[in-house]
PDB file of N, CA and C in Angstrom:
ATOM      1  N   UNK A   1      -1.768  32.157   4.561  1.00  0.00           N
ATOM      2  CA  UNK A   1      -2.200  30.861   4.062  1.00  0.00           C
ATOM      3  C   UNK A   1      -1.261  29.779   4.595  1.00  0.00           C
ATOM      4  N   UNK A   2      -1.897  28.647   4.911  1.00  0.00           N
ATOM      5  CA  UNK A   2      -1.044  28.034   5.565  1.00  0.00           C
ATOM      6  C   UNK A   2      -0.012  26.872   4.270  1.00  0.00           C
ATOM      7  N   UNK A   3       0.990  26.225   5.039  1.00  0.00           N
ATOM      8  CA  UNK A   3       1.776  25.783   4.119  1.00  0.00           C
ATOM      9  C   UNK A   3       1.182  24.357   3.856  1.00  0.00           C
ATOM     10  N   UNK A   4       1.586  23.898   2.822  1.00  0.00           N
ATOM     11  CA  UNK A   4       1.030  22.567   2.562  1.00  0.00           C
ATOM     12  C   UNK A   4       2.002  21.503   3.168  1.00  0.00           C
ATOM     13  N   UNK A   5       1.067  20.472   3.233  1.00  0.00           N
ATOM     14  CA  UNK A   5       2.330  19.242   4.131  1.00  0.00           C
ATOM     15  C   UNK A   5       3.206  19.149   3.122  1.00  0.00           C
ATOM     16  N   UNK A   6       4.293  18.382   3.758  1.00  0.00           N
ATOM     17  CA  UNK A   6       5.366  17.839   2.721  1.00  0.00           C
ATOM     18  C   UNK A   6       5.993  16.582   3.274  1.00  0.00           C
ATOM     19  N   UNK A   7       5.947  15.359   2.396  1.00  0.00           N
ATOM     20  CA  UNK A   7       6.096  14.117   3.049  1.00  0.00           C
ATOM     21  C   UNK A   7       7.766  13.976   2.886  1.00  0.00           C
ATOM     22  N   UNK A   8       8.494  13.752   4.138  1.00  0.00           N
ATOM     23  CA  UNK A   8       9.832  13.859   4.497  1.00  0.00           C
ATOM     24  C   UNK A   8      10.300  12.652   4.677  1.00  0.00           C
ATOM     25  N   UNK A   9       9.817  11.232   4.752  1.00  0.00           N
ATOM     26  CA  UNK A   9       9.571   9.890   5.372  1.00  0.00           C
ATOM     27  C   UNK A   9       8.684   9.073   5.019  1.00  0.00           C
ATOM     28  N   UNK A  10       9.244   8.037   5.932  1.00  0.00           N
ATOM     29  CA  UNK A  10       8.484   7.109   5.648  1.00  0.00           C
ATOM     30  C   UNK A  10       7.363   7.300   6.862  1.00  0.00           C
ATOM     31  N   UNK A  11       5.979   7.990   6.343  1.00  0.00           N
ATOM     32  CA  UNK A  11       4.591   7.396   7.254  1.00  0.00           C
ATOM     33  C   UNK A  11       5.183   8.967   7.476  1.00  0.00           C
ATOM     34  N   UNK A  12       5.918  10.111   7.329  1.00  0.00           N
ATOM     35  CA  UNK A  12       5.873  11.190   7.832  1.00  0.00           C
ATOM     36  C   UNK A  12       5.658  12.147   6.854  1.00  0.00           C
ATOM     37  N   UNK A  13       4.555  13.218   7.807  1.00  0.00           N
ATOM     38  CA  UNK A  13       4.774  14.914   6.947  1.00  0.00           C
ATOM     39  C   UNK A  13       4.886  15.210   8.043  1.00  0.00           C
ATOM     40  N   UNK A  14       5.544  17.082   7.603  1.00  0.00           N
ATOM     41  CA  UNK A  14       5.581  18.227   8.255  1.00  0.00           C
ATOM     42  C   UNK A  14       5.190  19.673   7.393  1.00  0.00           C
ATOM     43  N   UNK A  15       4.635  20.219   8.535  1.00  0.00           N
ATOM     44  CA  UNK A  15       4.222  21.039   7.419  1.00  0.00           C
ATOM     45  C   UNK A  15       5.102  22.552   8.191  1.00  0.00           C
ATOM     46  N   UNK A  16       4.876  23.701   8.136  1.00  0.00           N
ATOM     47  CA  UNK A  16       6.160  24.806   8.662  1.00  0.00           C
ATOM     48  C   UNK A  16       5.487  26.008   8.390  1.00  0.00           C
ATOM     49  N   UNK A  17       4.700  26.648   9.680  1.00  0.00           N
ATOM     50  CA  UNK A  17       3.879  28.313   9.715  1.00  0.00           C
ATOM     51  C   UNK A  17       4.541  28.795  10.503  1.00  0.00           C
ATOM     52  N   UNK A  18       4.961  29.742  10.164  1.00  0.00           N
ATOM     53  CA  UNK A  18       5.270  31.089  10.912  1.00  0.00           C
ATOM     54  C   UNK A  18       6.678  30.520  12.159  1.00  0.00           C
ATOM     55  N   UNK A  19       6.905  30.199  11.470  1.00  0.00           N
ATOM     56  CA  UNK A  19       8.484  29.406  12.286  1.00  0.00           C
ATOM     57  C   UNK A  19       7.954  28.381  13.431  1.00  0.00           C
ATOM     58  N   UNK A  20       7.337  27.515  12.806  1.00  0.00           N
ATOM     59  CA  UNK A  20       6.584  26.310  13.893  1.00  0.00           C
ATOM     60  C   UNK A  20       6.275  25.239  13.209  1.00  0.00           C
ATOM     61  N   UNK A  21       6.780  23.961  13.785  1.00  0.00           N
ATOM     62  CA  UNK A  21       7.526  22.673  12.580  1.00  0.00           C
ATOM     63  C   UNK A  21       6.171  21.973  13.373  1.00  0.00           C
ATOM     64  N   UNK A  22       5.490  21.473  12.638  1.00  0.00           N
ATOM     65  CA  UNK A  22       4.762  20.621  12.473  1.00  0.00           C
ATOM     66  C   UNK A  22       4.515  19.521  12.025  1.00  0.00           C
ATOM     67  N   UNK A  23       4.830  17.887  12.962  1.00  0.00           N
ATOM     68  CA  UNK A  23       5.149  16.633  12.148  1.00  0.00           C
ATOM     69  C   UNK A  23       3.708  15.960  12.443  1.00  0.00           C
ATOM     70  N   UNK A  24       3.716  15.139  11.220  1.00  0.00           N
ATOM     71  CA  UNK A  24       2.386  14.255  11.680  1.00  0.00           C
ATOM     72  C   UNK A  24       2.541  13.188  11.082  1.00  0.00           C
ATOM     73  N   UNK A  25       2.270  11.659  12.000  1.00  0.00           N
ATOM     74  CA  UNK A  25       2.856  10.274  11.611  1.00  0.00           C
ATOM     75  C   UNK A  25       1.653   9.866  12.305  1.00  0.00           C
ATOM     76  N   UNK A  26       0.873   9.067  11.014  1.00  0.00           N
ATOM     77  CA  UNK A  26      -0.157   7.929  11.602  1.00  0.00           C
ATOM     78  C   UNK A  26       0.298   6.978  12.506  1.00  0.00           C
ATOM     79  N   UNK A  27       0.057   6.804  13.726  1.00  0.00           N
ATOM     80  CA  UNK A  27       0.167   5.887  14.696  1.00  0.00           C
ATOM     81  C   UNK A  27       0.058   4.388  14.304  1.00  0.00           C
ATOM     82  N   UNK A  28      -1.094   4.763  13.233  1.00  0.00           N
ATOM     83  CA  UNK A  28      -1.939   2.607  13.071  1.00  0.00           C
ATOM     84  C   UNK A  28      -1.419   2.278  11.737  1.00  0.00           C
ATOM     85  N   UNK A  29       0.212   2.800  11.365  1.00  0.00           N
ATOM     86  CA  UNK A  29       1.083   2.347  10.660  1.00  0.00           C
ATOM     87  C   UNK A  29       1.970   1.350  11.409  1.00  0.00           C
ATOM     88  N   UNK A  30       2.797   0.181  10.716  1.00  0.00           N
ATOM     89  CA  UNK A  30       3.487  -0.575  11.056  1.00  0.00           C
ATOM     90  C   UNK A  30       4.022  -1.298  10.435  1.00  0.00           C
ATOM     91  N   UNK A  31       5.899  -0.911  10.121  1.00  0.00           N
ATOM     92  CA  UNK A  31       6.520  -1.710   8.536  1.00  0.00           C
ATOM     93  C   UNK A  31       7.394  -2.962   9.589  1.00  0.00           C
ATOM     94  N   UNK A  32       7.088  -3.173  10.358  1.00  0.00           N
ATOM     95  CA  UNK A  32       7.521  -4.189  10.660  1.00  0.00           C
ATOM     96  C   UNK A  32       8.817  -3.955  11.593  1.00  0.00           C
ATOM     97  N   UNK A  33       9.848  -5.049  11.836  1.00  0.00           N
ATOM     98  CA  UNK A  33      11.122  -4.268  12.752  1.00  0.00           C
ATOM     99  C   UNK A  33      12.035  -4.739  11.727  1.00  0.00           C
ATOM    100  N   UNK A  34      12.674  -3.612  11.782  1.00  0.00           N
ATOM    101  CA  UNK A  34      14.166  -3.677  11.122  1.00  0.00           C
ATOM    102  C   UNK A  34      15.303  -4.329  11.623  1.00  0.00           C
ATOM    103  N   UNK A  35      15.694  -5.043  10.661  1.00  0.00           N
ATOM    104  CA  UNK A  35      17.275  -6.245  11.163  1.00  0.00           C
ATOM    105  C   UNK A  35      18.266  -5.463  12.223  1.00  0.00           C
ATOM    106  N   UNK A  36      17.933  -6.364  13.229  1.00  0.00           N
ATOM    107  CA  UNK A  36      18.954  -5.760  14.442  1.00  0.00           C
ATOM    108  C   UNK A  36      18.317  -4.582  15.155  1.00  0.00           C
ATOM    109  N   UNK A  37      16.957  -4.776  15.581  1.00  0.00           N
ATOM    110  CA  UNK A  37      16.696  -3.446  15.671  1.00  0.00           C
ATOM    111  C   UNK A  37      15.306  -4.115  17.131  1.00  0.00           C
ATOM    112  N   UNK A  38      15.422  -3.307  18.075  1.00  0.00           N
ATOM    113  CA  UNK A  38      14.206  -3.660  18.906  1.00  0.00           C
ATOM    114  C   UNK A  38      12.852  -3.457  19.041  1.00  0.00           C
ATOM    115  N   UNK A  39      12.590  -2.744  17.803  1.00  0.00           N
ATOM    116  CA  UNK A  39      11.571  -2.275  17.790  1.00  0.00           C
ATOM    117  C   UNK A  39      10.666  -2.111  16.720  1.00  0.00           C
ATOM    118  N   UNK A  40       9.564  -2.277  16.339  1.00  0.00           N
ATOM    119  CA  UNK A  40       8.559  -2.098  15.283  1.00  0.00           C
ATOM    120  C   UNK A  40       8.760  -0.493  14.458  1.00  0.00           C
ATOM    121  N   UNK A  41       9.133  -0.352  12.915  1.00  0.00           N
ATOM    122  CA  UNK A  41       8.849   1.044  12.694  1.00  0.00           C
ATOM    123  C   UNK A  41       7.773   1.218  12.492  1.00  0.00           C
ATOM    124  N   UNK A  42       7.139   2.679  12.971  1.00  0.00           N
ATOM    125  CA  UNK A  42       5.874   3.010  12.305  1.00  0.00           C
ATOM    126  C   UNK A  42       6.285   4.109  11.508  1.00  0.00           C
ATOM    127  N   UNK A  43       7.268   4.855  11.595  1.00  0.00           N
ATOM    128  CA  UNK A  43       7.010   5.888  10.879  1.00  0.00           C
ATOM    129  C   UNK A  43       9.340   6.473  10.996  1.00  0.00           C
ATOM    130  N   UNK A  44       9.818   6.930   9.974  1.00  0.00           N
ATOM    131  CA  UNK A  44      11.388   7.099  10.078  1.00  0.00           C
ATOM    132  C   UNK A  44      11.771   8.190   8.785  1.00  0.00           C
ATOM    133  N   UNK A  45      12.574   9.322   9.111  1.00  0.00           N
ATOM    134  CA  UNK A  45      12.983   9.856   7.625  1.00  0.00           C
ATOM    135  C   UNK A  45      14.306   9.074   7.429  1.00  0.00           C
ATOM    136  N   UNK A  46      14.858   8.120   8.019  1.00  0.00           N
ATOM    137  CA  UNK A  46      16.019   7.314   7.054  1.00  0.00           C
ATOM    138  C   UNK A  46      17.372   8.273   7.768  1.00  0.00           C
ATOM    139  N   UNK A  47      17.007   8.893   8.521  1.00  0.00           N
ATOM    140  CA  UNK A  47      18.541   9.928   8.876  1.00  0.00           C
ATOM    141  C   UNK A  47      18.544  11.199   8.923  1.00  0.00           C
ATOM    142  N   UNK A  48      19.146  12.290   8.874  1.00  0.00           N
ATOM    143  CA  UNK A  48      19.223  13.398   8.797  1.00  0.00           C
ATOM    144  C   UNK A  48      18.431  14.030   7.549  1.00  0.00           C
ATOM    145  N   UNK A  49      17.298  15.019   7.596  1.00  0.00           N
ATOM    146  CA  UNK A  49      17.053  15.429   6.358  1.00  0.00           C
ATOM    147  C   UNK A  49      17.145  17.162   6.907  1.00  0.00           C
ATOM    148  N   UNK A  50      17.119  17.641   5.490  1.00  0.00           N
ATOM    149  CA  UNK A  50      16.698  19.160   5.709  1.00  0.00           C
ATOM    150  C   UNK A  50      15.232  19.194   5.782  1.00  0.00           C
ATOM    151  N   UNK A  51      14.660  20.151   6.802  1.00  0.00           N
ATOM    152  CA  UNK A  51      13.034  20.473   6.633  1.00  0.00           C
ATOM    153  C   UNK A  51      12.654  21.835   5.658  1.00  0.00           C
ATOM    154  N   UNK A  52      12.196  20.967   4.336  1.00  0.00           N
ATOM    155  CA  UNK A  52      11.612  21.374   3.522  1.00  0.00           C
ATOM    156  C   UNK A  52      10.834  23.134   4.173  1.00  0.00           C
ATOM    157  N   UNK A  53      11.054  24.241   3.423  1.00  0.00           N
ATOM    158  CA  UNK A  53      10.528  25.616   3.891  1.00  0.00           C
ATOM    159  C   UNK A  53      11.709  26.129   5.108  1.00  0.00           C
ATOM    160  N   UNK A  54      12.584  26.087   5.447  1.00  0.00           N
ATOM    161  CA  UNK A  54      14.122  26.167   6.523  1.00  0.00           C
ATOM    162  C   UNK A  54      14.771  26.920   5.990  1.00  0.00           C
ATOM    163  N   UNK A  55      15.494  27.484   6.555  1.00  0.00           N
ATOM    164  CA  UNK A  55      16.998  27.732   5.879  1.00  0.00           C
ATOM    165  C   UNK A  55      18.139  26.612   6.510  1.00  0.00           C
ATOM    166  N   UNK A  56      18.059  25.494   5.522  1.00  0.00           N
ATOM    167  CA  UNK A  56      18.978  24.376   6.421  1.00  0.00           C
ATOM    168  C   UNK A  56      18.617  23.710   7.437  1.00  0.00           C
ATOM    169  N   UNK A  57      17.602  24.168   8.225  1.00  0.00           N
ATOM    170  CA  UNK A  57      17.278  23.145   9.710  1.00  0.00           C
ATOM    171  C   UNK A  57      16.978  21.975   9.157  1.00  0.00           C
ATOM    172  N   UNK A  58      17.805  21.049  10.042  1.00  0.00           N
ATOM    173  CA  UNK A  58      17.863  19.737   9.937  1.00  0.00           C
ATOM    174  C   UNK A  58      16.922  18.974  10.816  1.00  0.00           C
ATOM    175  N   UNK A  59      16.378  17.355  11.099  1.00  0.00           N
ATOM    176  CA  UNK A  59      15.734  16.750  11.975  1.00  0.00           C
ATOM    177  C   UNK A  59      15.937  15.394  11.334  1.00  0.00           C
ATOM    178  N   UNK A  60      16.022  14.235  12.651  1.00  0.00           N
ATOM    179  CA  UNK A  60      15.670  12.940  12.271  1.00  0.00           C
ATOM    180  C   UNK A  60      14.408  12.894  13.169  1.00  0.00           C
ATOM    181  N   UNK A  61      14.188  11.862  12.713  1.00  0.00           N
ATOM    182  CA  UNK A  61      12.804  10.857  13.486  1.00  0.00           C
ATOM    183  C   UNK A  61      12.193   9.737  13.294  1.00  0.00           C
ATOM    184  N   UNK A  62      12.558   9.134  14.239  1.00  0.00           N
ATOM    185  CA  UNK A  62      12.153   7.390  14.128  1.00  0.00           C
ATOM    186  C   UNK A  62      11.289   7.352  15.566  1.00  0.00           C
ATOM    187  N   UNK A  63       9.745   6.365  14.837  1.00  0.00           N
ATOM    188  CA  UNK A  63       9.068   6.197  15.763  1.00  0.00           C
ATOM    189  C   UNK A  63       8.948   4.858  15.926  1.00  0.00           C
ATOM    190  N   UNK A  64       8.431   4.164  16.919  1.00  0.00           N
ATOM    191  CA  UNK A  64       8.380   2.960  17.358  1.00  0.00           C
ATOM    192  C   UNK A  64       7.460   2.236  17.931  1.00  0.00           C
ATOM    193  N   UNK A  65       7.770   0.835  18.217  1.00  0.00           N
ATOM    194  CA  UNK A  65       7.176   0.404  18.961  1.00  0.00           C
ATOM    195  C   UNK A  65       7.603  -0.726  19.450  1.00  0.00           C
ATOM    196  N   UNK A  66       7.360  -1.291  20.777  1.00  0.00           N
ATOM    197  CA  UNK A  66       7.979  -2.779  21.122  1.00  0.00           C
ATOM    198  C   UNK A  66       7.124  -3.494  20.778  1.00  0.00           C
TER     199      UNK A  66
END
């Protein structure tokens, strides 16, 4: 059975079968650009997180746009 998503972020899930990380971030999101920053976020977990279903594996991810 497969695993259920789990929202890790902002605009992000991942979901985790059979040792295979699966992220999914709506594209036709857009929070605007962050102070000091070049680029539009669409989608960010804020920094280092653990991925939920791991033993410990870690990931960031910030997506963008100009």
């Amino acid at each position: 059975m497969p695993e259920k998503a789990t929202v890790v972020g902002e605009n992000i899930e991942v979901t985790v079968n059979d040792n295979k990380l699966t992220i999914e971030v709506d594209l036709a999101q857009d929070f605007g650009r962050p102070e000091g920053k070049a680029m539009n976020r669409i989608a960010s977990t804020g920094g280092f997180i653990v991925i939920p279903g791991t033993d410990g594996v870690r990931m960031q991810v910030f997506v963008g746009r100009k």
